[in-house]
PDB file of N, CA and C in Angstrom:
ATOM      1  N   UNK A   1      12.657  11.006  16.337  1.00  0.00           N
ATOM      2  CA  UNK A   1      12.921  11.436  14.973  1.00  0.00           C
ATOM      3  C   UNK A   1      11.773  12.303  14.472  1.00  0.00           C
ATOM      4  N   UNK A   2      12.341  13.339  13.634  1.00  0.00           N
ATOM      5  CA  UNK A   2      10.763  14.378  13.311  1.00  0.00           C
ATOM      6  C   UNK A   2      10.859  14.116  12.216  1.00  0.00           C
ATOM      7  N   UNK A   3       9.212  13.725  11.885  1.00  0.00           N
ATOM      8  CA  UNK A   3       8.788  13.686  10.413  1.00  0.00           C
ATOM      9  C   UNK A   3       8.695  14.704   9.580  1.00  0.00           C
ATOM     10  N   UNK A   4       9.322  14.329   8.096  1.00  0.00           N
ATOM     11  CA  UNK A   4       8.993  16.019   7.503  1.00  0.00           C
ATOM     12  C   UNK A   4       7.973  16.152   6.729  1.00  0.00           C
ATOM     13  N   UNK A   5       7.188  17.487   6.382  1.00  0.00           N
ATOM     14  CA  UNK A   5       5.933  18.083   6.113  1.00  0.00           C
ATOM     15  C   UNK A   5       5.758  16.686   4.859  1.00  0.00           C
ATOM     16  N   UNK A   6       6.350  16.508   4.474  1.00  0.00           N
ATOM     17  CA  UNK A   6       5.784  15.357   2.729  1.00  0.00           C
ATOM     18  C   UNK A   6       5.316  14.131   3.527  1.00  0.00           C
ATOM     19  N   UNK A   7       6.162  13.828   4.989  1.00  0.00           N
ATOM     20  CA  UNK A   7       5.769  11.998   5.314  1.00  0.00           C
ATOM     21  C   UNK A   7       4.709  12.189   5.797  1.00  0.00           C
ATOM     22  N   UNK A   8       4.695  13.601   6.713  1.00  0.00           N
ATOM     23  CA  UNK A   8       3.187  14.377   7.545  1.00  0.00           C
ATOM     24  C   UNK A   8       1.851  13.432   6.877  1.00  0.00           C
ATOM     25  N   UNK A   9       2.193  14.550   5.193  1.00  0.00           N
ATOM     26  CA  UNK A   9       1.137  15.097   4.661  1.00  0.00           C
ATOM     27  C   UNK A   9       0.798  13.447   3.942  1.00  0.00           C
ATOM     28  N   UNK A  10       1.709  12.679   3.851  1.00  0.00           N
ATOM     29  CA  UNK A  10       1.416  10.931   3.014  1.00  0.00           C
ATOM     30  C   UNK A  10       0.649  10.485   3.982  1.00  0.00           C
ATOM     31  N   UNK A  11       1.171  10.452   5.590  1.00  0.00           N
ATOM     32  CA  UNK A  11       0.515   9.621   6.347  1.00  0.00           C
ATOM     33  C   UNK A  11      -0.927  10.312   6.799  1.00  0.00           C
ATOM     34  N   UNK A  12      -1.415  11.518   6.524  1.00  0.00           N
ATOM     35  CA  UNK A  12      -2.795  11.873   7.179  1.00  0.00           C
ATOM     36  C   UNK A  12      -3.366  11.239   5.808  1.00  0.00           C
ATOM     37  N   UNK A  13      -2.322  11.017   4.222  1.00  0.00           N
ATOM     38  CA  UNK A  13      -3.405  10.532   3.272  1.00  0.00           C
ATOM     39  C   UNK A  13      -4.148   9.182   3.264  1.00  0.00           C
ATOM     40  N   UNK A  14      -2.717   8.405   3.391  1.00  0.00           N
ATOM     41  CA  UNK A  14      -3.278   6.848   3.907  1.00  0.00           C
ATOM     42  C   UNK A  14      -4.234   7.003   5.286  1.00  0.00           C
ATOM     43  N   UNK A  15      -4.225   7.516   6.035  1.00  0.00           N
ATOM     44  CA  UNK A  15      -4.876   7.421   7.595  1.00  0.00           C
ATOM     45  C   UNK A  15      -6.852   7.733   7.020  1.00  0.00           C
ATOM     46  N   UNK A  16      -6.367   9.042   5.902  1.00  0.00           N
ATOM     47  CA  UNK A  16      -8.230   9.596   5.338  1.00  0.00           C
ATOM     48  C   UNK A  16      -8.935   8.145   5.159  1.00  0.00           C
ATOM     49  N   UNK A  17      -8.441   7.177   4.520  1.00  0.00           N
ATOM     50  CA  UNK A  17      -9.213   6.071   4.170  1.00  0.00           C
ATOM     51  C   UNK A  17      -8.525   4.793   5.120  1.00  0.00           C
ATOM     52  N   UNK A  18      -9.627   3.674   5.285  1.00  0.00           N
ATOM     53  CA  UNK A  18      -9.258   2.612   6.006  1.00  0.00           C
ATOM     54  C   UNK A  18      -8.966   1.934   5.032  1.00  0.00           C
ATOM     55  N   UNK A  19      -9.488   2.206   3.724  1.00  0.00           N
ATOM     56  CA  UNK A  19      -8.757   0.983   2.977  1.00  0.00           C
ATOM     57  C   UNK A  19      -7.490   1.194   2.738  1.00  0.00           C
ATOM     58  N   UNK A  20      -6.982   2.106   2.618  1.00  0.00           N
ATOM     59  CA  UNK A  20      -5.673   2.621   2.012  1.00  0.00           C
ATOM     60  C   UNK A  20      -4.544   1.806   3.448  1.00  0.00           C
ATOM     61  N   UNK A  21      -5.133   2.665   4.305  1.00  0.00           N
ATOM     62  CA  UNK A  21      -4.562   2.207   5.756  1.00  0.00           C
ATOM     63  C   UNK A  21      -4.270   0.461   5.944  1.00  0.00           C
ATOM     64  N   UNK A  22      -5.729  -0.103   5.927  1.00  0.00           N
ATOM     65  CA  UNK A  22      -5.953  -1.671   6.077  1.00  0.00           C
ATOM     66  C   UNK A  22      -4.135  -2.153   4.965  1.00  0.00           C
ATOM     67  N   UNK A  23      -4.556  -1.756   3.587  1.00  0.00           N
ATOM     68  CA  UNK A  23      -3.746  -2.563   2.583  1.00  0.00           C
ATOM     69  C   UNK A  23      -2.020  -1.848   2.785  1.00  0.00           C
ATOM     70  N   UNK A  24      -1.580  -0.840   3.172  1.00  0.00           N
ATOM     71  CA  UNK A  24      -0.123  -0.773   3.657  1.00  0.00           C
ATOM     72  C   UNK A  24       0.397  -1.890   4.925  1.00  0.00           C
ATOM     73  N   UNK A  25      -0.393  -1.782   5.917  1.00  0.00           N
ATOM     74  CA  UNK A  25      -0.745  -2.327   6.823  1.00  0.00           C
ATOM     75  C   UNK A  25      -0.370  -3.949   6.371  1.00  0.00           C
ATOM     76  N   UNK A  26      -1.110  -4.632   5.510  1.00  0.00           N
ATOM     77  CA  UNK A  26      -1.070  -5.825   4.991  1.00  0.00           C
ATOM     78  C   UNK A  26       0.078  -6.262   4.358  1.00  0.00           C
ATOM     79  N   UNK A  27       0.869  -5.316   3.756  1.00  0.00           N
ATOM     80  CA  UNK A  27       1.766  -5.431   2.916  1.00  0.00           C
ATOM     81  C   UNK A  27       3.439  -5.088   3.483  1.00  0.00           C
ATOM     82  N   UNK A  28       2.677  -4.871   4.591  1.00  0.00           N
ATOM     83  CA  UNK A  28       4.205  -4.845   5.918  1.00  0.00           C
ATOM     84  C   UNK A  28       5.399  -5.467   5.494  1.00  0.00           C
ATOM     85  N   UNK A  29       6.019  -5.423   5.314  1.00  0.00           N
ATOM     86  CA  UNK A  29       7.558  -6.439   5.128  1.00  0.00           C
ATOM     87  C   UNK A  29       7.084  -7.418   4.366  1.00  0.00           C
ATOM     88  N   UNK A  30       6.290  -8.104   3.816  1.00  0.00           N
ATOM     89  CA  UNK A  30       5.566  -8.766   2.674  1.00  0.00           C
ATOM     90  C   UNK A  30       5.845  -8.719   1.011  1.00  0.00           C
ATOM     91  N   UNK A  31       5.328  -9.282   0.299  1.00  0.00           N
ATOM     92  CA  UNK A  31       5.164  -9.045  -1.031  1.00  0.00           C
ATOM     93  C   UNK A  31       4.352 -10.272  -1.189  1.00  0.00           C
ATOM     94  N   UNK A  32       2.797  -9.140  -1.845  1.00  0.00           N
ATOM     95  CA  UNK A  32       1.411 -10.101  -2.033  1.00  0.00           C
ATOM     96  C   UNK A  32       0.892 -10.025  -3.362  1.00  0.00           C
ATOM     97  N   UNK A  33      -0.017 -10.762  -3.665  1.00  0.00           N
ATOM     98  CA  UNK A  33      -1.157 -10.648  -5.234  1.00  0.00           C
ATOM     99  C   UNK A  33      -2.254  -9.773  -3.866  1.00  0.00           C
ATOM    100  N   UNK A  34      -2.543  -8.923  -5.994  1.00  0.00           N
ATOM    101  CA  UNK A  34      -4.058  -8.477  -4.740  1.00  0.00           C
ATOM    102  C   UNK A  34      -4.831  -8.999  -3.723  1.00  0.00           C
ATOM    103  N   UNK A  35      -5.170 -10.333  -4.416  1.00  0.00           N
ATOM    104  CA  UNK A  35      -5.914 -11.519  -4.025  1.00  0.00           C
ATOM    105  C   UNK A  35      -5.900 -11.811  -2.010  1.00  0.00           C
ATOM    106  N   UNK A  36      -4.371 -11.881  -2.086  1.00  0.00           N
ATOM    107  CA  UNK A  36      -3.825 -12.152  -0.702  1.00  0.00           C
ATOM    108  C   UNK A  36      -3.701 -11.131   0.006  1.00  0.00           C
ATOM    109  N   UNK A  37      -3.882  -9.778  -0.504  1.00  0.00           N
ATOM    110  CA  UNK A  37      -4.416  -8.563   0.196  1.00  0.00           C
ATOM    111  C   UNK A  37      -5.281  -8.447   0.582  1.00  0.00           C
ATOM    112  N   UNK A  38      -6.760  -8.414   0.008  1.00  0.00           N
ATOM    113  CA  UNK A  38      -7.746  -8.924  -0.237  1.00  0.00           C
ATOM    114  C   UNK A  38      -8.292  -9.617   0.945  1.00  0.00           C
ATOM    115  N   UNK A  39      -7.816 -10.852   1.555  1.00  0.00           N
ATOM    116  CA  UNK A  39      -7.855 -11.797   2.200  1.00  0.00           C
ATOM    117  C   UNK A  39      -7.350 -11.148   3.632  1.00  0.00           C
ATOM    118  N   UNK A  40      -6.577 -10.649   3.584  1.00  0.00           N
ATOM    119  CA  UNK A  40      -5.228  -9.957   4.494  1.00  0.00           C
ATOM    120  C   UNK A  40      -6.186  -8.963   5.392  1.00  0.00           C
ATOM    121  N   UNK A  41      -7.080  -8.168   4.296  1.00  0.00           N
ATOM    122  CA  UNK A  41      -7.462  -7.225   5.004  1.00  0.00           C
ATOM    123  C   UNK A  41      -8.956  -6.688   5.454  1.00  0.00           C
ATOM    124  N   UNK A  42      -9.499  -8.086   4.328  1.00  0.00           N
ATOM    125  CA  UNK A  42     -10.868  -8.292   4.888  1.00  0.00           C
ATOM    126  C   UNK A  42     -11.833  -7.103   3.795  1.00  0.00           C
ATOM    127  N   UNK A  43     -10.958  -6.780   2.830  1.00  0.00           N
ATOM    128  CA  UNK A  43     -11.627  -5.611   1.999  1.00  0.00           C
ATOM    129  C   UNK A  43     -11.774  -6.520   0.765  1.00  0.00           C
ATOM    130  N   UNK A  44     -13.230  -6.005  -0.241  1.00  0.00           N
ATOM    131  CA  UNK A  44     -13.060  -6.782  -1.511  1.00  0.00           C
ATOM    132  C   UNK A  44     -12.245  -6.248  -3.104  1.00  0.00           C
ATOM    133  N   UNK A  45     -11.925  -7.636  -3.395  1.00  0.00           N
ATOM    134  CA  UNK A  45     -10.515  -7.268  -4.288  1.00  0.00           C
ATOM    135  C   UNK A  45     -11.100  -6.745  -5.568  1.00  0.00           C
ATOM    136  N   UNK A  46     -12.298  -5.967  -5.284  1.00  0.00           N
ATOM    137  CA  UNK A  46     -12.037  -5.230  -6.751  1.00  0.00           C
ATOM    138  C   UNK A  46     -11.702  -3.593  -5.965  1.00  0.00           C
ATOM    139  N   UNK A  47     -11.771  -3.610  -4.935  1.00  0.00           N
ATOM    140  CA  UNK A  47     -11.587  -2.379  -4.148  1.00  0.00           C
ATOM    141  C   UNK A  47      -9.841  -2.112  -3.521  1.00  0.00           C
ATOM    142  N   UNK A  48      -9.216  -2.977  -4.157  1.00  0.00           N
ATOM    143  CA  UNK A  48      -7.795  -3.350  -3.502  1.00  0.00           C
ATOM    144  C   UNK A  48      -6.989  -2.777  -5.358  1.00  0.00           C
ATOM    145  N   UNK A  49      -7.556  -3.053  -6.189  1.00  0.00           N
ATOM    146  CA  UNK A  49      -6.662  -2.497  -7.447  1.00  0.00           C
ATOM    147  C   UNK A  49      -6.476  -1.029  -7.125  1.00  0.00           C
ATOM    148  N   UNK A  50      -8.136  -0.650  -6.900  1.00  0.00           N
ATOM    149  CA  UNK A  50      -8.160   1.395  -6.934  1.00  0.00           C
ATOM    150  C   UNK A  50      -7.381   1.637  -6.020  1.00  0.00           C
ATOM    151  N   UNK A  51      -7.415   1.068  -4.581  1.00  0.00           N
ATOM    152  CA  UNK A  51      -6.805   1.425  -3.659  1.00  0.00           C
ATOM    153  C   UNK A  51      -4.682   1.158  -3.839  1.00  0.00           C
ATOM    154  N   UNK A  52      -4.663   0.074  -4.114  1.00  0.00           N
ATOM    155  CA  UNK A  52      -3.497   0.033  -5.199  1.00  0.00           C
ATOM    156  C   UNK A  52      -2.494   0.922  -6.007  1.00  0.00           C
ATOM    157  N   UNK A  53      -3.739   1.422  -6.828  1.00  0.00           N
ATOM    158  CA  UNK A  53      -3.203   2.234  -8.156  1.00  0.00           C
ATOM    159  C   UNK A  53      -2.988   3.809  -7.429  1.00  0.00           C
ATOM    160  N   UNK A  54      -4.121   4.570  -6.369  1.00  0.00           N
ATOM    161  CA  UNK A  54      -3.829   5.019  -5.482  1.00  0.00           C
ATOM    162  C   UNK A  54      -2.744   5.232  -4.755  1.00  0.00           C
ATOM    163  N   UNK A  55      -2.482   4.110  -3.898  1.00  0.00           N
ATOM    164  CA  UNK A  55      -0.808   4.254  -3.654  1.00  0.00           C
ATOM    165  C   UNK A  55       0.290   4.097  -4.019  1.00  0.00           C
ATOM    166  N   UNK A  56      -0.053   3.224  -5.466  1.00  0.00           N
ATOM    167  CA  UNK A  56       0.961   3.531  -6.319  1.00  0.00           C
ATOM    168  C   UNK A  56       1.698   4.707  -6.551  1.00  0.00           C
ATOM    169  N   UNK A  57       0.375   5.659  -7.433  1.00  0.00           N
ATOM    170  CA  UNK A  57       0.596   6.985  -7.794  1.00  0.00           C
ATOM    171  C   UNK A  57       1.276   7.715  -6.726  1.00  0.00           C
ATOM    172  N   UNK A  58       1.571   7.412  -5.452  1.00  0.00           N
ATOM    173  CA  UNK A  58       1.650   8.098  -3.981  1.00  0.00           C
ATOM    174  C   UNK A  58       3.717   7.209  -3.716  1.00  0.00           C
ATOM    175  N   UNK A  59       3.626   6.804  -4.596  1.00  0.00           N
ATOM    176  CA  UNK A  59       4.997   5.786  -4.606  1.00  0.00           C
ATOM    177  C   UNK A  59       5.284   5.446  -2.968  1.00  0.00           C
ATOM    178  N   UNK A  60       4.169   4.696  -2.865  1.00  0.00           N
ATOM    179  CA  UNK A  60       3.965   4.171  -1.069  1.00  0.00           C
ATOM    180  C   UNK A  60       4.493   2.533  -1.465  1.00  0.00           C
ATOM    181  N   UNK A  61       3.271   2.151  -2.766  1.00  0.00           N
ATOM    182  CA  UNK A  61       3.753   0.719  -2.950  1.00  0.00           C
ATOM    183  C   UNK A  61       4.359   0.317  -4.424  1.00  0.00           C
ATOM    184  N   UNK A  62       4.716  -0.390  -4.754  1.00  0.00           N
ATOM    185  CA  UNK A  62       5.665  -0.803  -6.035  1.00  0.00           C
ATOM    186  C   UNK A  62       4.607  -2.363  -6.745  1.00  0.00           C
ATOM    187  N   UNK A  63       4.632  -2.591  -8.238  1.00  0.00           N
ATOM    188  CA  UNK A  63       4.583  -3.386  -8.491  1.00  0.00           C
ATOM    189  C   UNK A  63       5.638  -4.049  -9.273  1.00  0.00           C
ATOM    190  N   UNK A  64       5.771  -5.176  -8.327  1.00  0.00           N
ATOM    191  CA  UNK A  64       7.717  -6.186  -9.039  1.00  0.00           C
ATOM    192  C   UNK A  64       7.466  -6.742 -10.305  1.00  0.00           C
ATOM    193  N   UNK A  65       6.446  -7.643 -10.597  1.00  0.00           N
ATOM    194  CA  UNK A  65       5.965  -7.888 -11.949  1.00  0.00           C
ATOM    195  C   UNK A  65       5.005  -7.041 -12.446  1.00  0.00           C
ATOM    196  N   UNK A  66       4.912  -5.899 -13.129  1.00  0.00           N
ATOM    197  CA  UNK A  66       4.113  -5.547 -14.072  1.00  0.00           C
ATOM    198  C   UNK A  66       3.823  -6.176 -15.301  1.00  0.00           C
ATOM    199  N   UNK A  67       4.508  -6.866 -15.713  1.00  0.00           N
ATOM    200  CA  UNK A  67       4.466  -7.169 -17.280  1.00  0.00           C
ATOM    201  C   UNK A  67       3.538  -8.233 -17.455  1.00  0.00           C
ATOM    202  N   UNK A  68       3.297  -8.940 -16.192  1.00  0.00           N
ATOM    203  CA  UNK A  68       2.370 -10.284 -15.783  1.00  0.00           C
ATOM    204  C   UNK A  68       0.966  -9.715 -15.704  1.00  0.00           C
ATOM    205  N   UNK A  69      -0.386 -10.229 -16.515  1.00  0.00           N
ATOM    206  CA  UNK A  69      -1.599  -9.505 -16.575  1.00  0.00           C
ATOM    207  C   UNK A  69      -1.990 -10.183 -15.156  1.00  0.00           C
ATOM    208  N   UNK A  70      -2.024 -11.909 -14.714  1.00  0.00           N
ATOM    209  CA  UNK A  70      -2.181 -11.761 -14.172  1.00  0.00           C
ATOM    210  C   UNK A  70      -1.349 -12.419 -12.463  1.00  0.00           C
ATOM    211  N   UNK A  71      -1.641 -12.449 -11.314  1.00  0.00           N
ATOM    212  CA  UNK A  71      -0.297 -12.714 -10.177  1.00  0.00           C
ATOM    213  C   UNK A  71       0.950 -11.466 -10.435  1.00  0.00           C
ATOM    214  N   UNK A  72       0.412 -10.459 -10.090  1.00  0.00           N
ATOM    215  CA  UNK A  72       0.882  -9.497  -9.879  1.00  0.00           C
ATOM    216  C   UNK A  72       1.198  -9.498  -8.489  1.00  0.00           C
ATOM    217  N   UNK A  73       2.496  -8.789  -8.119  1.00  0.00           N
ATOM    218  CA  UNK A  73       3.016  -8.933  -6.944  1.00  0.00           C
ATOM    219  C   UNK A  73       3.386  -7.057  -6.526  1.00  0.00           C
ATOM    220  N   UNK A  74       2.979  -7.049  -5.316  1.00  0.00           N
ATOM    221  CA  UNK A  74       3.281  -5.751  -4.565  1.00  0.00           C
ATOM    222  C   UNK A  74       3.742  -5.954  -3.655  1.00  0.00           C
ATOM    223  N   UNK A  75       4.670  -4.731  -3.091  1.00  0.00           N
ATOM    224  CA  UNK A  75       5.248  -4.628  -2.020  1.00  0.00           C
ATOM    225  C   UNK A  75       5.386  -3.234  -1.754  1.00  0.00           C
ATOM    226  N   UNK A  76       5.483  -2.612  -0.461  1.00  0.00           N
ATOM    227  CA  UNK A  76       6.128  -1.392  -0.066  1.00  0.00           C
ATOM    228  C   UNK A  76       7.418  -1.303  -0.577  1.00  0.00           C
ATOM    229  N   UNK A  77       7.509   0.457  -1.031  1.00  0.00           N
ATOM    230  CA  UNK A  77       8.332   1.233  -1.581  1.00  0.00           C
ATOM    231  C   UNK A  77       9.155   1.479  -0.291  1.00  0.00           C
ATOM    232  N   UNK A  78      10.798   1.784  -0.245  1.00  0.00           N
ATOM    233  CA  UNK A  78      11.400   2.450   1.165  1.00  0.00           C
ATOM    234  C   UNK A  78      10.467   3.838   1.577  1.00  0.00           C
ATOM    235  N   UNK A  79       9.678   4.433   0.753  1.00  0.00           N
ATOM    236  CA  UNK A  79       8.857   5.595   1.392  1.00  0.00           C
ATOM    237  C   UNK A  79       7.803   5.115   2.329  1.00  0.00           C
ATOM    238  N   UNK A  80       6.978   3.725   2.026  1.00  0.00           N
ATOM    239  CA  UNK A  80       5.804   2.951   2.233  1.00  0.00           C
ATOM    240  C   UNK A  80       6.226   2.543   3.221  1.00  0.00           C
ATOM    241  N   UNK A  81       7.757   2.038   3.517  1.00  0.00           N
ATOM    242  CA  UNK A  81       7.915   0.936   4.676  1.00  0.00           C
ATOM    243  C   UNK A  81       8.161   2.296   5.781  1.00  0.00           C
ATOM    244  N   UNK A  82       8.383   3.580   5.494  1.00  0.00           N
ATOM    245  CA  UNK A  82       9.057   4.298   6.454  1.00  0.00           C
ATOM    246  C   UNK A  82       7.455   4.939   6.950  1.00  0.00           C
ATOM    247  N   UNK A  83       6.364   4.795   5.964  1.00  0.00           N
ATOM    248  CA  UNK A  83       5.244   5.391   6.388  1.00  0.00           C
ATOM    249  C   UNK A  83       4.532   4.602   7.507  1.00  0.00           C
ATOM    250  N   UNK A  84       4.711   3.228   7.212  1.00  0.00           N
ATOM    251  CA  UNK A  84       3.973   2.229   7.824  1.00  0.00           C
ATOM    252  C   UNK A  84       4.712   2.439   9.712  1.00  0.00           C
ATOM    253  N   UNK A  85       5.562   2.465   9.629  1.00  0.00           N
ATOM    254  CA  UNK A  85       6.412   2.439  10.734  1.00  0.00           C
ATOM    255  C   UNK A  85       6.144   3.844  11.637  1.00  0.00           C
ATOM    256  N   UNK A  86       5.127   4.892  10.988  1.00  0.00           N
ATOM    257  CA  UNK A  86       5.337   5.949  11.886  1.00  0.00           C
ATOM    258  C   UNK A  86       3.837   6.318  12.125  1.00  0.00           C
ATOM    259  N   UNK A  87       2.798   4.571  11.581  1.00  0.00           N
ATOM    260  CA  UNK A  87       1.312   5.031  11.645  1.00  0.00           C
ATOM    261  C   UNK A  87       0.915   3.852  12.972  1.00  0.00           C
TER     262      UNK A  87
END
């Protein structure tokens, strides 16, 4: 299957950083709190929000409860799960 220039250009973004990489990676078929990301990936969780909000903005990952300040839950977006699968 050929990737097109947008999944290209997502996956060399996640690949630039290990954290970005580490926390898709973690969040594989999953749905975690930062916390258990955090844990998951051996990175510290004040470095897992930026990295987060990051792939948020990148609509790689989703947050299911927003409205909750705190036990916030993430998971891969169908863009995130199709990125993870081709890194």
């Amino acid at each position: 299957m050929e990737l097109s220039d947008e999944m290209l250009t997502e996956i060399s973004y996640v690949q630039i950083s290990k954290y970005r990489e580490k926390v898709m990676k973690s969040l594989n078929g999953k749905v975690l709190m930062p916390s258990q990301i955090a844990k998951n990936s051996g990175i510290r969780t004040n470095h897992i929000s930026k990295v987060l909000s990051e792939l948020k903005a990148h609509e790689l990952v989703e947050c299911i409860n927003p409205e909750v300040r705190k036990g916030r839950l993430y998971r891969l977006t169908d863009k995130g799960d199709e990125l993870v699968k081709n890194i």
